[in-house]
C-alpha atoms as a PDB file:
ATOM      1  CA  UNK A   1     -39.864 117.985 106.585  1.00  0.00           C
ATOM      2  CA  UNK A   2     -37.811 115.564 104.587  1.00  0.00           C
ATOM      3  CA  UNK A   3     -34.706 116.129 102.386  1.00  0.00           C
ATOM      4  CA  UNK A   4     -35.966 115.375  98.814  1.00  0.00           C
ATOM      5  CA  UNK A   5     -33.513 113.495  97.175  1.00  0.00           C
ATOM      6  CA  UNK A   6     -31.063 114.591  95.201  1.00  0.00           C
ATOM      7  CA  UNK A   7     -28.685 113.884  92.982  1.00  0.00           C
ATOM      8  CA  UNK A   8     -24.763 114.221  93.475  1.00  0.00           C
ATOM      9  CA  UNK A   9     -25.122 117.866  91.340  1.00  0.00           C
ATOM     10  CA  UNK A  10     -27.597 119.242  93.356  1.00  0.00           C
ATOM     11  CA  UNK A  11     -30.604 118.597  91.632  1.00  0.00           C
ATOM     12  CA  UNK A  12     -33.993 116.974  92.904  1.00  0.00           C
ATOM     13  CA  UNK A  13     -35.353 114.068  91.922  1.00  0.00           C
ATOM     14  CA  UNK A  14     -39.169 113.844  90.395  1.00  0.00           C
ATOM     15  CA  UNK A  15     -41.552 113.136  93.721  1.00  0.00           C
ATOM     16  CA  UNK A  16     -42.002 109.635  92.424  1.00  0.00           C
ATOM     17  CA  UNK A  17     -39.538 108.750  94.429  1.00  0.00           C
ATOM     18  CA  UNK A  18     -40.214 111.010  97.989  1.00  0.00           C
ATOM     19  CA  UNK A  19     -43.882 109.241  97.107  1.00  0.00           C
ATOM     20  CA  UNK A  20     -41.734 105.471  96.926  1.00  0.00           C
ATOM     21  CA  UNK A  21     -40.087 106.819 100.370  1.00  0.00           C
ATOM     22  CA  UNK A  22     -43.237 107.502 101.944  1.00  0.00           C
ATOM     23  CA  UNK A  23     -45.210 104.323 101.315  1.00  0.00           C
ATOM     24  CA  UNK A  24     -42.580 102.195 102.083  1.00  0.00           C
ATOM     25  CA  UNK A  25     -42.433 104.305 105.731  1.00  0.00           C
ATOM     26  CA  UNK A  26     -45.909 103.384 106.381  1.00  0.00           C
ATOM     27  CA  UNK A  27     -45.315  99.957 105.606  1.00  0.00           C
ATOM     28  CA  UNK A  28     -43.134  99.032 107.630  1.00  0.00           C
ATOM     29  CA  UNK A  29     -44.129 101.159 110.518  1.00  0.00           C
ATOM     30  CA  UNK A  30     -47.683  99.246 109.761  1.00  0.00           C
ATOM     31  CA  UNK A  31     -45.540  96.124 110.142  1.00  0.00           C
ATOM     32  CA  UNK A  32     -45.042  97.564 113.566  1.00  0.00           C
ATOM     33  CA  UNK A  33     -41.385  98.353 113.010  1.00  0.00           C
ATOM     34  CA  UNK A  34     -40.154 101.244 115.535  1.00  0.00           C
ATOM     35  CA  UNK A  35     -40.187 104.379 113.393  1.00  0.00           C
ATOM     36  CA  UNK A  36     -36.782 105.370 114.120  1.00  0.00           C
ATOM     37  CA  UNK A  37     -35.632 102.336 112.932  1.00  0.00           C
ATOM     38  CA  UNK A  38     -37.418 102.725 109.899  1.00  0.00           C
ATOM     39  CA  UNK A  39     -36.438 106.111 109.729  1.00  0.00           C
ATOM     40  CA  UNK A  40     -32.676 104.558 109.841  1.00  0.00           C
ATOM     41  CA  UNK A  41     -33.534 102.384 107.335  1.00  0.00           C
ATOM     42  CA  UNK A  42     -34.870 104.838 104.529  1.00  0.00           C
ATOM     43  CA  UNK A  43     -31.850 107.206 105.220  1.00  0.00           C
ATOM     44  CA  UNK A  44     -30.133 103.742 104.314  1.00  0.00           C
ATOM     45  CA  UNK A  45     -31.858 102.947 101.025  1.00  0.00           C
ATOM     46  CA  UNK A  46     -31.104 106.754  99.995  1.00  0.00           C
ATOM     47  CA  UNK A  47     -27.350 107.051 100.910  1.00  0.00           C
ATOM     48  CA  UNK A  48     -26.405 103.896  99.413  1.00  0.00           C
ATOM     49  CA  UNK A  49     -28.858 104.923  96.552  1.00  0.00           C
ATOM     50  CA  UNK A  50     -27.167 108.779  96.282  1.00  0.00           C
ATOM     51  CA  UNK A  51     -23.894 107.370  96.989  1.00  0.00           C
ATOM     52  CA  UNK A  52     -24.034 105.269  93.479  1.00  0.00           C
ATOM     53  CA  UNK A  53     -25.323 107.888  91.319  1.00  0.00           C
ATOM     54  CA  UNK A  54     -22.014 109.503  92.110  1.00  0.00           C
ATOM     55  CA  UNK A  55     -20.343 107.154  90.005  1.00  0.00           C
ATOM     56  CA  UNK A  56     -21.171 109.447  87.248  1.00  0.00           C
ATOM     57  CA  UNK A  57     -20.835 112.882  86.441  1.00  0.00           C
ATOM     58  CA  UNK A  58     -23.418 113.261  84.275  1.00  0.00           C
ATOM     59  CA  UNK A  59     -26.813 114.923  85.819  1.00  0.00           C
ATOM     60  CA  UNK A  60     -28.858 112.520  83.017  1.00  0.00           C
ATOM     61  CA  UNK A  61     -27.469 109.249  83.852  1.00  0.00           C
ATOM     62  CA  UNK A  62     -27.752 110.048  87.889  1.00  0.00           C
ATOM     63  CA  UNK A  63     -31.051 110.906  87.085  1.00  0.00           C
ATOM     64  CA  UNK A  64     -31.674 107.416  85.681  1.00  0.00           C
ATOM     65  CA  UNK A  65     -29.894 105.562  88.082  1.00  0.00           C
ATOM     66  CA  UNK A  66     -31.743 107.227  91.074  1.00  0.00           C
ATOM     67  CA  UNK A  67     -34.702 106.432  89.222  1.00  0.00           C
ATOM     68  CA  UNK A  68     -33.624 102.351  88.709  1.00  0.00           C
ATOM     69  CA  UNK A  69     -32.225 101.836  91.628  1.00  0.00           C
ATOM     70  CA  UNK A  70     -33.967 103.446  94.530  1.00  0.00           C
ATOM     71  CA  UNK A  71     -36.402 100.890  94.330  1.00  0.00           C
ATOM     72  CA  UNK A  72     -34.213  98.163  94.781  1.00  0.00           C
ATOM     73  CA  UNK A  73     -32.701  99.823  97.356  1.00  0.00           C
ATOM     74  CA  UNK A  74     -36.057 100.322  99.091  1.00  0.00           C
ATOM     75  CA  UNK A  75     -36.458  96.291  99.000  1.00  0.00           C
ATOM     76  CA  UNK A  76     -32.963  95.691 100.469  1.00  0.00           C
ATOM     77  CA  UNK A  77     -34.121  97.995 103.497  1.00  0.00           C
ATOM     78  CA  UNK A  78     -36.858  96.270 104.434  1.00  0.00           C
ATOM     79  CA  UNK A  79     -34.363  93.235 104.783  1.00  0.00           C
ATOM     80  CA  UNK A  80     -31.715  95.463 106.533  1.00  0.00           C
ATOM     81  CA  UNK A  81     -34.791  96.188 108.836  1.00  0.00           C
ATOM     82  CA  UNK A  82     -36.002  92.980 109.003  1.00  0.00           C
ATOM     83  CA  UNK A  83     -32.279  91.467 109.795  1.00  0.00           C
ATOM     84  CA  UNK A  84     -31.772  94.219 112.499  1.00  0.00           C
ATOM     85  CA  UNK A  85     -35.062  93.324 114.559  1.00  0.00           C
ATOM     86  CA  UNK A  86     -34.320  89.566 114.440  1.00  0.00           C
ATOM     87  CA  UNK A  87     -30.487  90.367 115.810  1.00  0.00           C
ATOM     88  CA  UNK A  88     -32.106  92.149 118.487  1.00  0.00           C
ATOM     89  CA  UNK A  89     -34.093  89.190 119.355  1.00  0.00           C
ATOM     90  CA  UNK A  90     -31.647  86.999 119.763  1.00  0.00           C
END
């Protein structure tokens, strides 16, 4: 089982996001990405994610920020991903 994410107090975040985690999993591993790699690259998207709601200590605003930026950071794995496999290649 996954760890949900959480914010920098402790808290969980609202499965919207576990459910953003999960279909972006089966994308790429539908893309035929190795699923450790993409495994790598969703622990990625939520440590950088995590890392910048820590910027703040209040549990509202972290809330917000996981909730704004997670997707973003979601995007910008699939090019970490993406980046990683063509470095391989060459």
């Amino acid at each position: 089982m996954r760890k949900p994410l959480a914010l920098a107090t402790g808290g969980e975040v609202d499965g919207a996001l576990e459910a953003m985690t999960e279909a972006k999993r089966v994308e790429l591993e539908g893309r035929g990405y190795p699923p450790g790699l993409v495994q790598k690259a969703l622990a990625w998207a939520r440590n950088y994610t995590e890392g910048m709601t820590k910027l703040t200590p209040d549990p509202a605003v972290q809330a917000s920020l996981m909730r704004s930026l997670y997707p973003q950071a979601l995007t910008l794995s699939e090019a970490w991903i993406s980046k990683f496999v063509e470095a391989a290649k060459a």
